[in-house]
Protein backbone atom coordinates (compact mmCIF):
# COMPACT_ATOMS: atom_id res chain seq x y z
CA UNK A 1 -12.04 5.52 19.57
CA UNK A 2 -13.05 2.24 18.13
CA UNK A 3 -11.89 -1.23 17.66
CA UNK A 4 -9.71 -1.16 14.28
CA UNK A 5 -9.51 -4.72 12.32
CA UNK A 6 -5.94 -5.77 11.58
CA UNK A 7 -7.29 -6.69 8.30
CA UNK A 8 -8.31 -4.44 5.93
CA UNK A 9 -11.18 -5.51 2.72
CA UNK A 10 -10.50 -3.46 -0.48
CA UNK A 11 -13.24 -3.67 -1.97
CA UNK A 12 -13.77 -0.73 -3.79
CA UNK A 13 -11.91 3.03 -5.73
CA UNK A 14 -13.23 5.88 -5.28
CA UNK A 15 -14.10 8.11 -8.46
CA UNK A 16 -13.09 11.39 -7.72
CA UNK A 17 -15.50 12.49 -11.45
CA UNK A 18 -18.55 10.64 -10.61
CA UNK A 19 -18.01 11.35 -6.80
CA UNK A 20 -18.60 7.71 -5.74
CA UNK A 21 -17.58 4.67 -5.02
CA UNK A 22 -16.97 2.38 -7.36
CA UNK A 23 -15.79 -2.01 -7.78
CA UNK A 24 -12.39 -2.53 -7.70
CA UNK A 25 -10.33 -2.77 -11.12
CA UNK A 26 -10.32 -6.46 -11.39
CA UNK A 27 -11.39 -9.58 -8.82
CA UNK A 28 -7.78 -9.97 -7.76
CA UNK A 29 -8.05 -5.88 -6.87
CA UNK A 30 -10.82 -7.18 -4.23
CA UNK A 31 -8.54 -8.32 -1.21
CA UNK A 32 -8.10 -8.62 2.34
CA UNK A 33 -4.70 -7.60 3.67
CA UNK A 34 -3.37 -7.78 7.55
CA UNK A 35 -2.15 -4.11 8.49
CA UNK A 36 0.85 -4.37 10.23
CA UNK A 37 1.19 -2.62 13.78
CA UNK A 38 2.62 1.15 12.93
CA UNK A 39 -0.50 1.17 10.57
CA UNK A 40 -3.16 0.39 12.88
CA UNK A 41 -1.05 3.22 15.24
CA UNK A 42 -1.62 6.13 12.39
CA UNK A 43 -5.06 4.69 11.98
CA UNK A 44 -6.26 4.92 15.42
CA UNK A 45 -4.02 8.79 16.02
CA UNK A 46 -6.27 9.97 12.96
CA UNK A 47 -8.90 12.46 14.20
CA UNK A 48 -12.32 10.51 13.17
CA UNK A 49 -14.42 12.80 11.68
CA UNK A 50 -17.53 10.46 12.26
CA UNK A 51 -18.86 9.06 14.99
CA UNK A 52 -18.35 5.24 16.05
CA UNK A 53 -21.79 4.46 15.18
CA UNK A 54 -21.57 5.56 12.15
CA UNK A 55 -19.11 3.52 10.57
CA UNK A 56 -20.56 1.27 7.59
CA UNK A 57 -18.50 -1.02 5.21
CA UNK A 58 -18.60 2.10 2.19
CA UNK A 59 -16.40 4.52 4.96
CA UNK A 60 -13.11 5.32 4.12
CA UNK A 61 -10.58 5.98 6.92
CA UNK A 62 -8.87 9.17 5.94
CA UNK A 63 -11.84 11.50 5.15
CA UNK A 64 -12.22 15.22 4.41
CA UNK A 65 -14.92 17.72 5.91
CA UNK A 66 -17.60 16.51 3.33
CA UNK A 67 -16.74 12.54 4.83
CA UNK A 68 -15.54 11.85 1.52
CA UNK A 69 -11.72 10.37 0.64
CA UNK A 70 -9.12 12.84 0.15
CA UNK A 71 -9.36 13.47 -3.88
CA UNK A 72 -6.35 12.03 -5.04
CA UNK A 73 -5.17 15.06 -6.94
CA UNK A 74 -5.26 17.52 -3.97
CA UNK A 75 -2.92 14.45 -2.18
CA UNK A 76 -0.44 14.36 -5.43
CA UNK A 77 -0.42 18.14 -6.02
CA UNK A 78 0.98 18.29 -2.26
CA UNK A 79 3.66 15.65 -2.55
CA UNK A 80 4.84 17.44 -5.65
CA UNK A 81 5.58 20.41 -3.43
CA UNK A 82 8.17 18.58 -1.23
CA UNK A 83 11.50 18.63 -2.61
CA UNK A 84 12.83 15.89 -3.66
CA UNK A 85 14.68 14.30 -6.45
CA UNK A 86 12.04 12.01 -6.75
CA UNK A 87 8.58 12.44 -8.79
CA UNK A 88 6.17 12.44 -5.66
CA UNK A 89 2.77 10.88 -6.10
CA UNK A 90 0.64 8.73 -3.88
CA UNK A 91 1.73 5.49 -6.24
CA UNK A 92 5.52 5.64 -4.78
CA UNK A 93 4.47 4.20 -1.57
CA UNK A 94 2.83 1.50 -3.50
CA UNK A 95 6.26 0.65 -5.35
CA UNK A 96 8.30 1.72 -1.84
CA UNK A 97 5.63 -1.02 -0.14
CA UNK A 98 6.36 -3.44 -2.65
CA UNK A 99 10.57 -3.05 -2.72
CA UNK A 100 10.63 -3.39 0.85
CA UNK A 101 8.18 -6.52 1.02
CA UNK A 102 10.80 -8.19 -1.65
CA UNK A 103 13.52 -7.11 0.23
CA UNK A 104 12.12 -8.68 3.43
CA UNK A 105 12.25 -12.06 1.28
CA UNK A 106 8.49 -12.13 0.75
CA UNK A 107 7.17 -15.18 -1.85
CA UNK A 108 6.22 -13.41 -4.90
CA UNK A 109 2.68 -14.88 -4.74
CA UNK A 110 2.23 -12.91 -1.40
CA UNK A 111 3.51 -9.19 -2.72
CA UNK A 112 0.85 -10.18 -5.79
CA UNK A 113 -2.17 -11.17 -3.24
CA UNK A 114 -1.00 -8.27 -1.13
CA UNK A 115 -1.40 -5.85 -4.01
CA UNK A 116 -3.82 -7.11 -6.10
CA UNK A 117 -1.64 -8.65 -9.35
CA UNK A 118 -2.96 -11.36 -10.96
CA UNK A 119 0.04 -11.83 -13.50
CA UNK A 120 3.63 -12.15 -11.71
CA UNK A 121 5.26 -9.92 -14.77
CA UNK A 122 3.53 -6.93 -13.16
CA UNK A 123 5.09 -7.13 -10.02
CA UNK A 124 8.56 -8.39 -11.32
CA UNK A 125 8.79 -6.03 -14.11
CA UNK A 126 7.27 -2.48 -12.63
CA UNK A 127 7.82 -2.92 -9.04
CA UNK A 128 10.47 -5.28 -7.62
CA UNK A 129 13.19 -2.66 -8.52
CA UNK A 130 16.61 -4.54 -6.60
CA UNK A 131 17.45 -1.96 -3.89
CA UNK A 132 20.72 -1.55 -2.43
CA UNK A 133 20.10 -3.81 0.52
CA UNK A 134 18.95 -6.31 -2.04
CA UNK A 135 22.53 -6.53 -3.08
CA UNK A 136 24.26 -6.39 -0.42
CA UNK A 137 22.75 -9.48 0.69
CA UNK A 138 23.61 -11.45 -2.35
CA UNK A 139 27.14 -10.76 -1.61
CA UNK A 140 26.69 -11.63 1.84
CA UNK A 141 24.42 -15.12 1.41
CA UNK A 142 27.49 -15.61 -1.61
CA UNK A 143 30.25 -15.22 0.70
CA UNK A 144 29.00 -17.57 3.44
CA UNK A 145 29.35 -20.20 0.39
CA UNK A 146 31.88 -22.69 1.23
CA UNK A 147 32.92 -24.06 -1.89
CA UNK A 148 35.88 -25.67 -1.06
CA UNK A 149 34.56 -28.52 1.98
């Protein structure tokens, strides 16, 4: 195996038509983010299907036989397989990454930064959905209010 950076440059998308990589959707999309632990763990169990040496800035880490990313619609057509009463696609563990990074009290300009938003309405009004845990918090930061000392 090889050394795996805890931080990660996206700094590209890759077009499953033209069969290439291609720039990121905007400047903010272009980002360095620090992968926490458990990531770098998957990362590193992942069979490599190229050798160490090999490894340029344009690789992608989860790869098919051709050493190209895993087209997106052969990833979605799978998740739509599992039953659930969700509608499984790749972009729910964006908006699961997202809810849990707002439950965990995260500064808003962070989650944005982290996910490459450059206007705060997009992650407040698609993504920072208030979860259950969200609430019960409220209560519980509301009742350790003393309002009567």
């Amino acid at each position: 195996m090889f050394d795996i950076s805890p931080v990660l440059h996206i700094n590209g998308t890759w077009d499953s038509v033209s069969n290439s990589k291609t720039t990121t959707k905007n400047i903010y999309s272009d980002r360095k983010i620090t992968l926490p632990k458990r990531c770098l763990q998957i990362i590193e169990e992942y069979p490599l299907k190229y050798p160490k040496d090999k490894i340029s800035k344009d690789n992608y880490i989860f790869i098919y036989k051709n050493n190209k990313p895993y087209n997106i619609s052969v990833v979605n057509s799978r998740l739509k397989k599992i039953n659930s009463s969700k509608n499984l696609s790749t972009h729910i563990f964006r908006h699961t990454h997202i809810a849990l990074l707002t439950e965990l009290g995260i500064p808003l300009k962070s989650i944005m930064e982290r996910v490459g938003h450059n206007n705060p309405q997009t992650t407040l009004s698609i993504y920072s959905h208030v979860t259950e845990e969200m609430s019960k918090n409220i209560i519980e930061k509301l009742n350790e209010i003393d309002l009567l000392n």
